[in-house]
PDB file of N, CA and C in Angstrom:
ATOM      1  N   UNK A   1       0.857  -1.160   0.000  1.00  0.00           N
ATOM      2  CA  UNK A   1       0.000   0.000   0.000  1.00  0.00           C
ATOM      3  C   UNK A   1       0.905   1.225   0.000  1.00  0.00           C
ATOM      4  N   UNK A   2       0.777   2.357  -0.698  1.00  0.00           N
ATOM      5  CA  UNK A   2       1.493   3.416  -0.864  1.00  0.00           C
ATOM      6  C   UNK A   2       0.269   4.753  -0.107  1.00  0.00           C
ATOM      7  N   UNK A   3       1.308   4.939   0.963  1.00  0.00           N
ATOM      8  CA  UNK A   3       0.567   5.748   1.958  1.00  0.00           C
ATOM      9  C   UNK A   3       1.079   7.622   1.579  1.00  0.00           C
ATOM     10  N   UNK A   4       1.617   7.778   0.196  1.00  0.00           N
ATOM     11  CA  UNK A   4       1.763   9.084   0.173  1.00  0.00           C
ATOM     12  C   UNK A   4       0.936  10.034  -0.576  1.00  0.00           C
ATOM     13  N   UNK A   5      -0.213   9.256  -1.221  1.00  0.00           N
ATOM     14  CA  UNK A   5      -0.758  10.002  -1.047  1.00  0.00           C
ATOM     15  C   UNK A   5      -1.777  11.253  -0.754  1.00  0.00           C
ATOM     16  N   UNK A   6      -1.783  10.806   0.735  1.00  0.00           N
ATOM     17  CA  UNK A   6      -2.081  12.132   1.514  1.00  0.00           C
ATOM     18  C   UNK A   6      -1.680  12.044   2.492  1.00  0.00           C
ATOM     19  N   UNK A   7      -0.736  10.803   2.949  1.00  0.00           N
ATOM     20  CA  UNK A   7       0.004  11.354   4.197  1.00  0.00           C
ATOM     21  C   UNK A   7       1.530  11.666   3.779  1.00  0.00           C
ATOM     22  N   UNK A   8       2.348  12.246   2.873  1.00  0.00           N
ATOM     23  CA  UNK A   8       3.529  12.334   2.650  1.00  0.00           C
ATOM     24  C   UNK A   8       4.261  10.975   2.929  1.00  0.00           C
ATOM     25  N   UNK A   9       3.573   9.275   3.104  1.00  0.00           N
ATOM     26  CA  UNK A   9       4.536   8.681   3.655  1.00  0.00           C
ATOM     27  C   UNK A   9       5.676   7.961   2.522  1.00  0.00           C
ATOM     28  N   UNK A  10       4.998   6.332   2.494  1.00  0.00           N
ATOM     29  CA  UNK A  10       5.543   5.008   1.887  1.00  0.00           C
ATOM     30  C   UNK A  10       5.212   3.980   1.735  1.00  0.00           C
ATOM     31  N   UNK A  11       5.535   3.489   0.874  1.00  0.00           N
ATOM     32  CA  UNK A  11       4.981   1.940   0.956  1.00  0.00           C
ATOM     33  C   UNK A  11       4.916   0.850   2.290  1.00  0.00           C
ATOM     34  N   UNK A  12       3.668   0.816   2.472  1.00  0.00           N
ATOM     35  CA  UNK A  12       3.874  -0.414   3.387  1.00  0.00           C
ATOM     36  C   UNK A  12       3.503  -1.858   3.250  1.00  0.00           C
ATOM     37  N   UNK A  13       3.481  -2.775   3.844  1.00  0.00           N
ATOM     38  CA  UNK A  13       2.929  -3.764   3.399  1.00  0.00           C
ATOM     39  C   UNK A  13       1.597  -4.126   4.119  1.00  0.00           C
ATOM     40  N   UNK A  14       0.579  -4.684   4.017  1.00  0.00           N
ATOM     41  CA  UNK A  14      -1.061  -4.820   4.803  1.00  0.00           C
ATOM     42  C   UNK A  14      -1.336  -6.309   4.202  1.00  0.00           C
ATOM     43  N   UNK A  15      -1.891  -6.723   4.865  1.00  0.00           N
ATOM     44  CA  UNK A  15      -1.893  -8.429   4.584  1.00  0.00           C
ATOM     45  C   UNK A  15      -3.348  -8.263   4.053  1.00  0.00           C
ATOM     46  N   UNK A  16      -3.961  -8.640   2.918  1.00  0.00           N
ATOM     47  CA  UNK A  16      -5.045  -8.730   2.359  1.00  0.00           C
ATOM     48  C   UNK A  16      -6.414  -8.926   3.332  1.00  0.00           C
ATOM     49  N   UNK A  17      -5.819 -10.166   4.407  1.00  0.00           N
ATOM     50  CA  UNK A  17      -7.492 -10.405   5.221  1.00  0.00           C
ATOM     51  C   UNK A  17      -7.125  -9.361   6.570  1.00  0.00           C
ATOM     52  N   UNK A  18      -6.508  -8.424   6.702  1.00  0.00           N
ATOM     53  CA  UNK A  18      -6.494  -7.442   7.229  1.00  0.00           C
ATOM     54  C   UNK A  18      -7.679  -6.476   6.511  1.00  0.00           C
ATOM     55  N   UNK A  19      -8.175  -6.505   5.291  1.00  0.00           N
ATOM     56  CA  UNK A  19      -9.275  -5.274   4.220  1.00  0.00           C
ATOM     57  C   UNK A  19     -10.151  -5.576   4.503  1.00  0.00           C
ATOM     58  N   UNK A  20     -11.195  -4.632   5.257  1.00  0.00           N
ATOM     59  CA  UNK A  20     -12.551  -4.573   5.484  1.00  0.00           C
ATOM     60  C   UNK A  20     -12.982  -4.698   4.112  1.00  0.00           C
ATOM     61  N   UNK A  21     -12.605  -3.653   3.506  1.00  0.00           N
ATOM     62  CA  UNK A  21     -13.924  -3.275   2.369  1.00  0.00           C
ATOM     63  C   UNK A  21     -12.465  -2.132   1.131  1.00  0.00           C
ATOM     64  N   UNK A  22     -13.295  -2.385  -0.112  1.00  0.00           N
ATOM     65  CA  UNK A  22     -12.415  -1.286  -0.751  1.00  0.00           C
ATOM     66  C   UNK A  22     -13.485  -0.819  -2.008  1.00  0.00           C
ATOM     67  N   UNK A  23     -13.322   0.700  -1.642  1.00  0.00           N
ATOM     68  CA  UNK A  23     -14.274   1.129  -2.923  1.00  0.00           C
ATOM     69  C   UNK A  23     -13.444   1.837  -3.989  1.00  0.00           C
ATOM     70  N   UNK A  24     -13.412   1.113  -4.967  1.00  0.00           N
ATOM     71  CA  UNK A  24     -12.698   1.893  -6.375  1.00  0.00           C
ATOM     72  C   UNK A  24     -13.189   2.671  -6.741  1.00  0.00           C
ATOM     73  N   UNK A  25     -14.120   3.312  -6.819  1.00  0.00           N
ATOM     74  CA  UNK A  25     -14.669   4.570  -7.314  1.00  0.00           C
ATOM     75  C   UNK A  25     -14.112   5.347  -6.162  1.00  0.00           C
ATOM     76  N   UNK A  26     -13.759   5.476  -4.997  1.00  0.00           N
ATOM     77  CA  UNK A  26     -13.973   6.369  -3.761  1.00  0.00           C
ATOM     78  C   UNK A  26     -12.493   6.696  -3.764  1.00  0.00           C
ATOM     79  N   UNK A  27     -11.722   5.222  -4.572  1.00  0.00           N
ATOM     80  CA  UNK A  27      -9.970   5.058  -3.955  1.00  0.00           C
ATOM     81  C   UNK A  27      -9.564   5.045  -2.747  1.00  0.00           C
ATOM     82  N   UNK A  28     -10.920   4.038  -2.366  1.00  0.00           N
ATOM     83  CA  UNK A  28     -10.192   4.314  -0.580  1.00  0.00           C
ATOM     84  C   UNK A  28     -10.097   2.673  -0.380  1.00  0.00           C
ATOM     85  N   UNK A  29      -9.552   2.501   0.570  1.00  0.00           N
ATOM     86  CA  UNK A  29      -9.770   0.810   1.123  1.00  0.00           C
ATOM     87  C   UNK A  29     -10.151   1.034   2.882  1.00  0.00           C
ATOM     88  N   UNK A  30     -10.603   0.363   3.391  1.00  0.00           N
ATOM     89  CA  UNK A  30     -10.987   0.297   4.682  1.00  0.00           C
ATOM     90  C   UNK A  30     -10.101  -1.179   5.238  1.00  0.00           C
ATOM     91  N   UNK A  31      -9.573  -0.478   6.251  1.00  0.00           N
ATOM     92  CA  UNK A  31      -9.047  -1.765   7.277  1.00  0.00           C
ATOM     93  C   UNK A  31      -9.132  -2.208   7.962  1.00  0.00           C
ATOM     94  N   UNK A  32      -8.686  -2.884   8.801  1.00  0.00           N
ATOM     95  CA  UNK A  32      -8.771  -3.325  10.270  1.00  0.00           C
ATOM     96  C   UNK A  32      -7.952  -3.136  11.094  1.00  0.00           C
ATOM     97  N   UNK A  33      -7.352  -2.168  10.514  1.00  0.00           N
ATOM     98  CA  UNK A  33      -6.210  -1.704  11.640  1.00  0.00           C
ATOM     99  C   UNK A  33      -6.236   0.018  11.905  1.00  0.00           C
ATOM    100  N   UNK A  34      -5.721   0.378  12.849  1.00  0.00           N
ATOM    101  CA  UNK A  34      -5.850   2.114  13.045  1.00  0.00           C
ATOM    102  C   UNK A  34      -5.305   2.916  11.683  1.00  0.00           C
ATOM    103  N   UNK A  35      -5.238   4.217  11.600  1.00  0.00           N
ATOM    104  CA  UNK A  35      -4.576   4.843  10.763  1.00  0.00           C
ATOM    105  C   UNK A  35      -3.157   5.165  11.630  1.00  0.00           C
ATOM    106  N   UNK A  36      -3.065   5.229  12.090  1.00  0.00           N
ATOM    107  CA  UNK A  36      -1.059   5.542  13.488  1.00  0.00           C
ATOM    108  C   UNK A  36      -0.682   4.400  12.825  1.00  0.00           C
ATOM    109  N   UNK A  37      -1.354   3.055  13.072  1.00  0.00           N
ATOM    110  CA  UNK A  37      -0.898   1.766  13.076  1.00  0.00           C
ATOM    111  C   UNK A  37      -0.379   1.254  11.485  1.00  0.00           C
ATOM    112  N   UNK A  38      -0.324   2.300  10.558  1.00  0.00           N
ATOM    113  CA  UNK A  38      -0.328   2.039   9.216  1.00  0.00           C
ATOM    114  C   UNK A  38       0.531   3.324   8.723  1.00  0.00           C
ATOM    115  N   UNK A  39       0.294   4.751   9.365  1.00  0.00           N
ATOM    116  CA  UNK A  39       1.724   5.682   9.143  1.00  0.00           C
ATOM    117  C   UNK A  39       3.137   4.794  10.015  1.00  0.00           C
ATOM    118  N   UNK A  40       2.371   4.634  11.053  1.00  0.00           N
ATOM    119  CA  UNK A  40       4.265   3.985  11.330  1.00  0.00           C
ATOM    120  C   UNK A  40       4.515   2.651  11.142  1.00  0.00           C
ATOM    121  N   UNK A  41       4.078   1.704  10.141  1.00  0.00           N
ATOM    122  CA  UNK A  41       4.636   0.432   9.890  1.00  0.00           C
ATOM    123  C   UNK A  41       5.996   0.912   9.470  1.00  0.00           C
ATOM    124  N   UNK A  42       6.441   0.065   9.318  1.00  0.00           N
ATOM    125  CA  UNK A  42       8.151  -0.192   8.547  1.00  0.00           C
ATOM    126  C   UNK A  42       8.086  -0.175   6.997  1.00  0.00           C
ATOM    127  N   UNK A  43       8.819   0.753   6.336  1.00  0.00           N
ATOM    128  CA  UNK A  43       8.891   1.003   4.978  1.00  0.00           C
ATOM    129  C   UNK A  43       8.987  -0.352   4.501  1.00  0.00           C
ATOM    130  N   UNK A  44       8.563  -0.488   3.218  1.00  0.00           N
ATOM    131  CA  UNK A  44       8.455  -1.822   2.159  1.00  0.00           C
ATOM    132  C   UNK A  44       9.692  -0.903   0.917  1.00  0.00           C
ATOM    133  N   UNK A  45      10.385  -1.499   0.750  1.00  0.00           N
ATOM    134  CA  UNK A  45      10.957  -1.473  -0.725  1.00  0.00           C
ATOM    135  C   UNK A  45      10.744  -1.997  -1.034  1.00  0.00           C
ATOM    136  N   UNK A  46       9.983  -1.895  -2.553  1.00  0.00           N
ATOM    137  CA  UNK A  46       9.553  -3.162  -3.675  1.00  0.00           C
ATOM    138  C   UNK A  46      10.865  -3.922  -3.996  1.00  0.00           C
ATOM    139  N   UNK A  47      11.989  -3.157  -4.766  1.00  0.00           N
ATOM    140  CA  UNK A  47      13.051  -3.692  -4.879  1.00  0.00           C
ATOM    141  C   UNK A  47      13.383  -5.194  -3.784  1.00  0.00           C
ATOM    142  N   UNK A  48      12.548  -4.999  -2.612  1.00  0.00           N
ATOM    143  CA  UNK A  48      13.707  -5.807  -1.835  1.00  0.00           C
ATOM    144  C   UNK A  48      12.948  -7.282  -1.635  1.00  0.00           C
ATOM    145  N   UNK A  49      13.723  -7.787  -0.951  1.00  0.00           N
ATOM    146  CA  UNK A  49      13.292  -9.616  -0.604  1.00  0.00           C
ATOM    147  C   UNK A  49      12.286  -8.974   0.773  1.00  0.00           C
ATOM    148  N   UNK A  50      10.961  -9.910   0.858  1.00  0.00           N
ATOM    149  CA  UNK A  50      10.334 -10.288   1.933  1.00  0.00           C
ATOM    150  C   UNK A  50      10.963 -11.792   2.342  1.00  0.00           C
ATOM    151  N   UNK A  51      11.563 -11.537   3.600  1.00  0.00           N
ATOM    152  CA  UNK A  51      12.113 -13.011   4.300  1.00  0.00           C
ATOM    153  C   UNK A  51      11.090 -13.061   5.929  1.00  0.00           C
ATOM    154  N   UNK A  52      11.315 -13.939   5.998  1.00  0.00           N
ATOM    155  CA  UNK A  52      10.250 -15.043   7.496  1.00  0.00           C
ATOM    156  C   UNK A  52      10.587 -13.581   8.664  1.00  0.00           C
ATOM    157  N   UNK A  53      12.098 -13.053   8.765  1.00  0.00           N
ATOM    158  CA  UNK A  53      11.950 -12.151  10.015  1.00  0.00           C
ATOM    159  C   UNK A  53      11.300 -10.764   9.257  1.00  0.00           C
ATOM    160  N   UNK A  54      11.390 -10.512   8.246  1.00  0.00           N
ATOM    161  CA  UNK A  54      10.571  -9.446   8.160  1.00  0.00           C
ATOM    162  C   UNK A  54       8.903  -9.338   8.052  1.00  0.00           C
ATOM    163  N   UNK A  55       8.130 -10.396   7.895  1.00  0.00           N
ATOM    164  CA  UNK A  55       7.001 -10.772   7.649  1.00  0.00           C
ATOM    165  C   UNK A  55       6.276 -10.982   9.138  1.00  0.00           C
ATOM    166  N   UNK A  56       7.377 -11.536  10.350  1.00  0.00           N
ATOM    167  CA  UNK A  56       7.059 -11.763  11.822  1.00  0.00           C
ATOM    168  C   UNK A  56       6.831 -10.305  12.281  1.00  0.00           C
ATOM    169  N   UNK A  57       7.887  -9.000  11.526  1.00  0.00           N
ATOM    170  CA  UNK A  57       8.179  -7.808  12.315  1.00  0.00           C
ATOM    171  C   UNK A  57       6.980  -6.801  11.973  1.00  0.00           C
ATOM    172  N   UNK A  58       6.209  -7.468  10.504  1.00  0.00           N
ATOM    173  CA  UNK A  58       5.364  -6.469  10.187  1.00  0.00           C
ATOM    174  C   UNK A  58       4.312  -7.145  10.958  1.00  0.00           C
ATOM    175  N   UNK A  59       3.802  -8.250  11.591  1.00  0.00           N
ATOM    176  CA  UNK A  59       2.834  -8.506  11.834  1.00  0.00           C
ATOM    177  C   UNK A  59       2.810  -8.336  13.422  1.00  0.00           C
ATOM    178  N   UNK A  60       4.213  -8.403  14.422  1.00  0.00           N
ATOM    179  CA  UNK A  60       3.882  -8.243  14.837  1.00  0.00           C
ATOM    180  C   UNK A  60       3.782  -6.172  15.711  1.00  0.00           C
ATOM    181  N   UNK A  61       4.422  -5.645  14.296  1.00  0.00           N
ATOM    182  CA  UNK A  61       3.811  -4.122  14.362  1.00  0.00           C
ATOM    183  C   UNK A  61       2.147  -4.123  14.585  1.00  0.00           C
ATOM    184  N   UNK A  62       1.483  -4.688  13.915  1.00  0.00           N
ATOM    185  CA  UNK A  62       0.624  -4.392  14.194  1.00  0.00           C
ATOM    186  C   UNK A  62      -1.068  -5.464  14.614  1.00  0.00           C
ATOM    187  N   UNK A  63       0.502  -6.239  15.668  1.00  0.00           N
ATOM    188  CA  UNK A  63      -0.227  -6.242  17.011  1.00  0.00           C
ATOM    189  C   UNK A  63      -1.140  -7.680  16.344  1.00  0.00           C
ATOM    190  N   UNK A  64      -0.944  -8.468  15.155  1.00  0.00           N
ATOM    191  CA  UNK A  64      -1.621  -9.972  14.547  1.00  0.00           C
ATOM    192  C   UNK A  64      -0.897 -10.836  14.972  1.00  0.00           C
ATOM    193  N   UNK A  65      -1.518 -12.224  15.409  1.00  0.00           N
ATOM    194  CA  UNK A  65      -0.618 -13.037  15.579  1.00  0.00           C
ATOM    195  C   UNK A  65      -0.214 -13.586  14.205  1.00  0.00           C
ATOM    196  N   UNK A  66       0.877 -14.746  14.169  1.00  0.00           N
ATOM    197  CA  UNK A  66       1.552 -15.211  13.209  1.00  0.00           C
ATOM    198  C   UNK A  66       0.884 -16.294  12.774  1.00  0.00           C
ATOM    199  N   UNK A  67       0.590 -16.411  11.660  1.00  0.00           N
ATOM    200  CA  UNK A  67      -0.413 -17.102  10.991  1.00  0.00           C
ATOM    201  C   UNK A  67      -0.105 -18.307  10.969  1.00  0.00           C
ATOM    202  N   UNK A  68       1.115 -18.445  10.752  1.00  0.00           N
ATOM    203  CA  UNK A  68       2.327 -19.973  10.537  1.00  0.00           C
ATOM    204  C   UNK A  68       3.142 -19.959  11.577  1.00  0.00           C
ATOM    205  N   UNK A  69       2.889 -21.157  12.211  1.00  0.00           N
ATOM    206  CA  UNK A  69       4.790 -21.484  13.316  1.00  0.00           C
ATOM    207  C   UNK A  69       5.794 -21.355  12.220  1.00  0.00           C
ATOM    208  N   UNK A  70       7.508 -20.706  13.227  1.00  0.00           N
ATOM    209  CA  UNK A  70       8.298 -20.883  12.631  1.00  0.00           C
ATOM    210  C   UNK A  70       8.696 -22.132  12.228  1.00  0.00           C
ATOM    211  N   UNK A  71       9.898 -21.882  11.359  1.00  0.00           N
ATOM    212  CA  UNK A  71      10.050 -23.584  10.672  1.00  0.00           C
ATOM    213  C   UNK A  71       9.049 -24.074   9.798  1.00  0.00           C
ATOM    214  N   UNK A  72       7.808 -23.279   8.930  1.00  0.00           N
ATOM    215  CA  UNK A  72       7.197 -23.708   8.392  1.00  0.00           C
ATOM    216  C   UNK A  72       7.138 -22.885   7.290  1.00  0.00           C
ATOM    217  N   UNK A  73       7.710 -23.408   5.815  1.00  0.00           N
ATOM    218  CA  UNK A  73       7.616 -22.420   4.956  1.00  0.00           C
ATOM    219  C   UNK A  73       6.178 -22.751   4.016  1.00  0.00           C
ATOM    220  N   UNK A  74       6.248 -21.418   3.256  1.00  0.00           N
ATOM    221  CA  UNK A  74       5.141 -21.036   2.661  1.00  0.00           C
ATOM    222  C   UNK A  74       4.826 -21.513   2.179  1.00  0.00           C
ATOM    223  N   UNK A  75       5.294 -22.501   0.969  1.00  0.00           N
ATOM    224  CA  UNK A  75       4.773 -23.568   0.436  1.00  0.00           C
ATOM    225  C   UNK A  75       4.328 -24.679   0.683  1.00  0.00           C
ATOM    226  N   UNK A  76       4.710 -25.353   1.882  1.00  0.00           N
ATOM    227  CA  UNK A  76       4.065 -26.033   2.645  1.00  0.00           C
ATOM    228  C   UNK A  76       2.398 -26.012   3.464  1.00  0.00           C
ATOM    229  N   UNK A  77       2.675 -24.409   4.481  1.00  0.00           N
ATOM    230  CA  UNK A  77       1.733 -24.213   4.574  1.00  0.00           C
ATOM    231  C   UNK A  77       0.263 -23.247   4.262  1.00  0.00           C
ATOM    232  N   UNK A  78       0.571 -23.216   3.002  1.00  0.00           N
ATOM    233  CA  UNK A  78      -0.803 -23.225   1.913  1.00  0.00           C
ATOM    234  C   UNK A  78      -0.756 -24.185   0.828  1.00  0.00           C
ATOM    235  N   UNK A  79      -2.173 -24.706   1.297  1.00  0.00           N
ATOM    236  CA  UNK A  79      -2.671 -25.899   0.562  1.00  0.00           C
ATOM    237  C   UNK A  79      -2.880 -25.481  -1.204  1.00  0.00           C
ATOM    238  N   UNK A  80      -2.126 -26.566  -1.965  1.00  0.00           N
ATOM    239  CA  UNK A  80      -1.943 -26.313  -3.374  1.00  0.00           C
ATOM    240  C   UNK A  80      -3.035 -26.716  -4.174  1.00  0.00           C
ATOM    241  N   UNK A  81      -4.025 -25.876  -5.139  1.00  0.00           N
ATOM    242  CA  UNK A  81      -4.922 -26.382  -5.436  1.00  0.00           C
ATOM    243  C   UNK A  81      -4.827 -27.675  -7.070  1.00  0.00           C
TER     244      UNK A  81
END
C-alpha cells in the first residue's frame, strides 16, 4: 500500500485479510487496523526480498498473531490447489 498520497509517507505492506472493504470509485480501502498503526509500519521497498523475520516484524507491528509457526515455509503451509 502506498501511503503518500495524503500522508507524505511510503509503501507499506497490509496483509489482504487485514481489508474490510475497498471502494474503487472512492480510492479508498478500509481496514482493520488504526490509521497511526499504518503511518508507522516499517517502509516496504519493492526492490527488496520479503524473508520469514521481516514478515514476523510487520505482523507483529501491528499487534496480529503469526499465521504460521516458525520452521514452516510457505509452500508447505498453503494448501496447493
Amino acid at each position: 500500500m502506498d501511503t503518500s498520497n495524503g500522508w507524505l509517507g511510503h509503501k507499506v505492506l497490509i496483509a489482504p485479510q487485514w481489508i474490510d472493504e475497498m471502494s474503487w470509485t472512492d480510492s479508498k480501502v478500509y481496514l482493520q487496523l488504526s490509521r497511526q498503526a499504518v503511518k508507522d509500519a516499517p517502509p516496504y521497498e519493492v526492490s527488496g526480498k520479503l524473508d520469514r523475520e521481516d514478515e514476523i516484524a510487520i505482523y507483529k507491528h501491528y499487534g496480529r498473531p503469526i499465521y504460521r509457526p516458525a520452521g514452516v515455509e510457505f509452500e508447505t503451509a498453503v494448501p496447493r490447489l
